[in-house]
Protein backbone atom coordinates (compact mmCIF):
# COMPACT_ATOMS: atom_id res chain seq x y z
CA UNK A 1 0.00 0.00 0.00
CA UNK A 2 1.63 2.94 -1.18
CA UNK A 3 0.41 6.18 0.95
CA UNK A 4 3.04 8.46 0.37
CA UNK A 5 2.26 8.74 -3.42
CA UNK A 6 -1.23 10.21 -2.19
CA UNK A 7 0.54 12.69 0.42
CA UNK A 8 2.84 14.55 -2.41
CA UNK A 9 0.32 15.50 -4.69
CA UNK A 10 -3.12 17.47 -4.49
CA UNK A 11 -6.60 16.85 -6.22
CA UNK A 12 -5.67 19.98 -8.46
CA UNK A 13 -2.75 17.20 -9.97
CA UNK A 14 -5.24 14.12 -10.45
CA UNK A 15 -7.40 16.27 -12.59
CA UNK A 16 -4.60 17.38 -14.93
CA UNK A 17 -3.78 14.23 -14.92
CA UNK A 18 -6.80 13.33 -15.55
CA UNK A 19 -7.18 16.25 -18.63
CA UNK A 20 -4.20 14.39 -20.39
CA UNK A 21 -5.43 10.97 -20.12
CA UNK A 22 -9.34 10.58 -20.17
CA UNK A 23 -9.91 9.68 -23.67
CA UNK A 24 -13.27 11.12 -23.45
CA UNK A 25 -11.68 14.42 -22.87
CA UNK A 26 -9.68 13.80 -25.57
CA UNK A 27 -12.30 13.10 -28.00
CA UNK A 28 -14.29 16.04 -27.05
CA UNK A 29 -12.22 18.58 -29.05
CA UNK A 30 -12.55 16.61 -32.00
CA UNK A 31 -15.97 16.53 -32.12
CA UNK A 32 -16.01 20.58 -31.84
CA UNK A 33 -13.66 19.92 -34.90
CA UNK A 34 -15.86 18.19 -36.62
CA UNK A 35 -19.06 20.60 -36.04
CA UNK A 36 -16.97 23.13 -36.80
CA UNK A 37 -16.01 22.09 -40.17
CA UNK A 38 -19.71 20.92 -41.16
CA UNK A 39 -20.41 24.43 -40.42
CA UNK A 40 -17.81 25.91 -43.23
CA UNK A 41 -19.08 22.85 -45.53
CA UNK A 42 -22.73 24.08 -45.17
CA UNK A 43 -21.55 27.49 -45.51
CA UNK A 44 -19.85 26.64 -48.65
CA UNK A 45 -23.21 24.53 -49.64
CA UNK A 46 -25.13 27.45 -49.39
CA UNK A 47 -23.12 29.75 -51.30
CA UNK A 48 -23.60 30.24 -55.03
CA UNK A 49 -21.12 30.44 -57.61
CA UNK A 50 -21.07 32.46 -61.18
CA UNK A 51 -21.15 30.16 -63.98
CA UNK A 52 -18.85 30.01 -66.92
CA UNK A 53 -19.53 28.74 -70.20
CA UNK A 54 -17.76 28.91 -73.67
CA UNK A 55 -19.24 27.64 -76.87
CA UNK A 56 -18.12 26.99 -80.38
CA UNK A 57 -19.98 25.95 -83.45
CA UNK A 58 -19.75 25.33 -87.38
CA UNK A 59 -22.74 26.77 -88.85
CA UNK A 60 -22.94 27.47 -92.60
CA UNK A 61 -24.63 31.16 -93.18
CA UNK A 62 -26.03 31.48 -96.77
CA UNK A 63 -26.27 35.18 -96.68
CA UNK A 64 -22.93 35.81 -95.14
CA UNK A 65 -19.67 33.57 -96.74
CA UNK A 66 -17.62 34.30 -93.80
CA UNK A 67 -20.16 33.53 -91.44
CA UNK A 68 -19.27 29.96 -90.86
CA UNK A 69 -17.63 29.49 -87.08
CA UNK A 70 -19.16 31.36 -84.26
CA UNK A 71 -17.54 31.69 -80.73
CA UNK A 72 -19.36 32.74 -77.44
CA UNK A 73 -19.20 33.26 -74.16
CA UNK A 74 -21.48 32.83 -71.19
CA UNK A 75 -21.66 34.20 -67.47
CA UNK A 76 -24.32 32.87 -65.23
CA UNK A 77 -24.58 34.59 -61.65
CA UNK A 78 -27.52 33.24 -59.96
CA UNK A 79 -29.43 35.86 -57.76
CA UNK A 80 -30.13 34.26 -54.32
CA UNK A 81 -33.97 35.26 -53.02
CA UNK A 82 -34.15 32.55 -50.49
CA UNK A 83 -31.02 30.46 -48.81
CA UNK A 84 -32.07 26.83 -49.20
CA UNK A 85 -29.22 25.97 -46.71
CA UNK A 86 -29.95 28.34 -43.95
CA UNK A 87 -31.42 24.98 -41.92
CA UNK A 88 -28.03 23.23 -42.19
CA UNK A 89 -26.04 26.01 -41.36
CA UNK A 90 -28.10 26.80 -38.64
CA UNK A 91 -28.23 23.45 -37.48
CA UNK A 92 -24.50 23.00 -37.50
CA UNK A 93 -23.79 26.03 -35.10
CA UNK A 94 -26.20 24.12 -32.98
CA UNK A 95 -24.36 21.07 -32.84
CA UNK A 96 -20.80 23.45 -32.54
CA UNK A 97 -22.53 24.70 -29.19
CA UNK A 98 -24.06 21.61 -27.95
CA UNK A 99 -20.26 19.79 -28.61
CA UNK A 100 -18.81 22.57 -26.69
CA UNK A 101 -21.20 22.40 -23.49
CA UNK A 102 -21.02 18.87 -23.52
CA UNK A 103 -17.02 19.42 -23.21
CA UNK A 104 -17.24 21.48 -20.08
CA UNK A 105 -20.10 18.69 -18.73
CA UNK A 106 -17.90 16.27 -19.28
CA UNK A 107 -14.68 17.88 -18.07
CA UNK A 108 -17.23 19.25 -14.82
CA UNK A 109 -18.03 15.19 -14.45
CA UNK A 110 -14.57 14.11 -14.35
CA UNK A 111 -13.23 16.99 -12.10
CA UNK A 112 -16.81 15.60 -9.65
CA UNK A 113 -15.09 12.03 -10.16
CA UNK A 114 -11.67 12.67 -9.64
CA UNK A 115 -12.57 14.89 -6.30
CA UNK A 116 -15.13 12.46 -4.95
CA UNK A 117 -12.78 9.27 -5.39
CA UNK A 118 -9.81 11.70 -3.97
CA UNK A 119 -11.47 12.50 -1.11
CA UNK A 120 -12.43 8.89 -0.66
CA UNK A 121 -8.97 8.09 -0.45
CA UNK A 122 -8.04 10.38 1.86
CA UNK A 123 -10.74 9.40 3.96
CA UNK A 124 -9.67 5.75 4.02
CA UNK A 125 -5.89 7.27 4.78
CA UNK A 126 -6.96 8.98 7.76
CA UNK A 127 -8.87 5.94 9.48
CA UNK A 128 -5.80 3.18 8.58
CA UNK A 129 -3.72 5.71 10.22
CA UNK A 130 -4.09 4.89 13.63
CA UNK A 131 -5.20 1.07 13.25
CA UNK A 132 -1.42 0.87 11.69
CA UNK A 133 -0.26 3.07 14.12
CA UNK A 134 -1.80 2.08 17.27
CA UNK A 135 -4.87 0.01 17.29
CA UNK A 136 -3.23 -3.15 15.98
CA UNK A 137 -0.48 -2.95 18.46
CA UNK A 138 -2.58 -2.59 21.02
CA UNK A 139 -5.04 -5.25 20.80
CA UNK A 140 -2.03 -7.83 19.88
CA UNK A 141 -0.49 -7.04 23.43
CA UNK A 142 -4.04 -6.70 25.21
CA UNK A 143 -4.64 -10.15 23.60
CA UNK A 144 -1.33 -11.10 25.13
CA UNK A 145 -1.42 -10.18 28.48
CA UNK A 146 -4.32 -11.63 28.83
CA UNK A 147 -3.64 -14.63 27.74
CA UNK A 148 -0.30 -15.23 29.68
CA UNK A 149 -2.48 -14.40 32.82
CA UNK A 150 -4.88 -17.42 31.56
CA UNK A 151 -2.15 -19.39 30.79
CA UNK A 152 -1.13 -19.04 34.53
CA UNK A 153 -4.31 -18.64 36.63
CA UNK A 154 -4.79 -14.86 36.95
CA UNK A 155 -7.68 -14.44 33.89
CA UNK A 156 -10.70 -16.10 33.71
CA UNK A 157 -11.56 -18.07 30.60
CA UNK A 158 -13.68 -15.03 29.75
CA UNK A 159 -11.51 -12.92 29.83
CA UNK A 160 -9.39 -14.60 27.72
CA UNK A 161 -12.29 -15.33 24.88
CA UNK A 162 -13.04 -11.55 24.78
CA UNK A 163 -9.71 -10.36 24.18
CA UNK A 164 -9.27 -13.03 21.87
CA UNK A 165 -12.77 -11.66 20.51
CA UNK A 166 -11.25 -7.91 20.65
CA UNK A 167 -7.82 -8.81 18.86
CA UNK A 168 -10.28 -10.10 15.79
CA UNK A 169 -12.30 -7.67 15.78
CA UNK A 170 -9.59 -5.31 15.48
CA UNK A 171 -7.93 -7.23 12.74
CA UNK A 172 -11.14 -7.64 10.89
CA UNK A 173 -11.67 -3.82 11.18
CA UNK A 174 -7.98 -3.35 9.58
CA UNK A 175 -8.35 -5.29 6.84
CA UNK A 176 -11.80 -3.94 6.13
CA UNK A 177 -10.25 -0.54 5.87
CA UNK A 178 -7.44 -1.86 3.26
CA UNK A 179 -10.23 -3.50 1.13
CA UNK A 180 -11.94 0.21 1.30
CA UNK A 181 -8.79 1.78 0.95
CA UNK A 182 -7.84 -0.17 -2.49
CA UNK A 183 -11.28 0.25 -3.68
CA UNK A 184 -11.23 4.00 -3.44
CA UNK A 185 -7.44 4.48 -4.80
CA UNK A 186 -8.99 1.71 -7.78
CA UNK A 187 -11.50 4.61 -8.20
CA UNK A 188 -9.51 7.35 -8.30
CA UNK A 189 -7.08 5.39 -11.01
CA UNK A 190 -10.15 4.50 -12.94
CA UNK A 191 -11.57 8.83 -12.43
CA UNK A 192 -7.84 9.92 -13.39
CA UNK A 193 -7.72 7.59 -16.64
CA UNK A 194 -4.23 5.74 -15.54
CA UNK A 195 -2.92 3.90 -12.48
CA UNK A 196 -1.57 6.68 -10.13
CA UNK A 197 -1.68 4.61 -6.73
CA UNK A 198 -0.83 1.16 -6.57
């Protein structure tokens, strides 16, 4: 169990962590990327071009011998009285500022995640504390005394079952803290997007 990792470094460095790995963070500025650039595509759908045509034909004239080729040019500009592509484009600055508050929701869900699973750990920290420190310690001696005193006639057989009964208890409590302790530093690897406590 590896505390000390947890002591050196704040929540504020789990969630940059967490901004560099969470590939749903990652993916969320390429999807403003790609609303962005169906915007400019139904911008340029919209838009409306001039038209340029050339044309060249062989046509005998009767009245006029030289008459025979004729050349031309064409320019088309199409005058625009209603924007068939103002849905789309309208549509597609939608999407640009739906992608960009689901961004912050997301980024606001995985700051939520990475506090509430740091917090967690801490928690856990602070009660294995002083079963490491003290608690375990004393119930092992407690459980000893007592049972060198049964083991030469100054405890009662009671006596001896309870502090046999205390030591376990005490033990049981530890370990249930460790199992709660490497559950919460599993979530806060699994809120950060890498293993950061081991």
């Amino acid at each position: 169990m590896r505390v000390n990792s947890l002591q050196m470094h704040r929540a504020s460095h789990f969630r940059q962590i967490a901004l560099d790995e969470r590939p749903d963070l990652r993916a969320a500025p390429e999807a403003i990327q790609q609303a962005q650039t169906n915007h400019k595509l139904a911008i340029a759908n919209g838009s409306t071009d001039p038209t340029w045509g050339t044309s060249c034909s062989y046509n005998p004239a009767f009245n006029n011998n030289f008459g025979r080729y004729t050349l031309g040019t064409s320019v088309s500009i199409p005058l625009r009285v209603f924007d068939r592509n103002q849905g789309e484009k309208q549509r597609t600055l939608i999407d640009i500022r739906r992608n960009q508050q689901l961004t912050d929701a997301t980024r606001a869900q995985v700051f939520s995640d990475v506090d509430s699973a740091y917090a967690q750990v801490k928690s856990s920290v602070a009660l294995l504390k002083p079963y490491k420190a003290k608690y375990n310690g004393q119930a092992l001696r407690v459980r000893d005394i007592v049972t060198y005193s049964w083991e030469h006639g100054g405890a009662s057989l009671m006596d001896f079952l309870n502090a046999q009964s205390d030591f376990r208890a005490v033990q049981l409590a530890y370990v249930q803290l460790i199992g709660s302790y490497l559950t919460a530093a599993g979530q806060l690897n699994l809120a950060v997007g890498r293993e950061v406590i081991q």
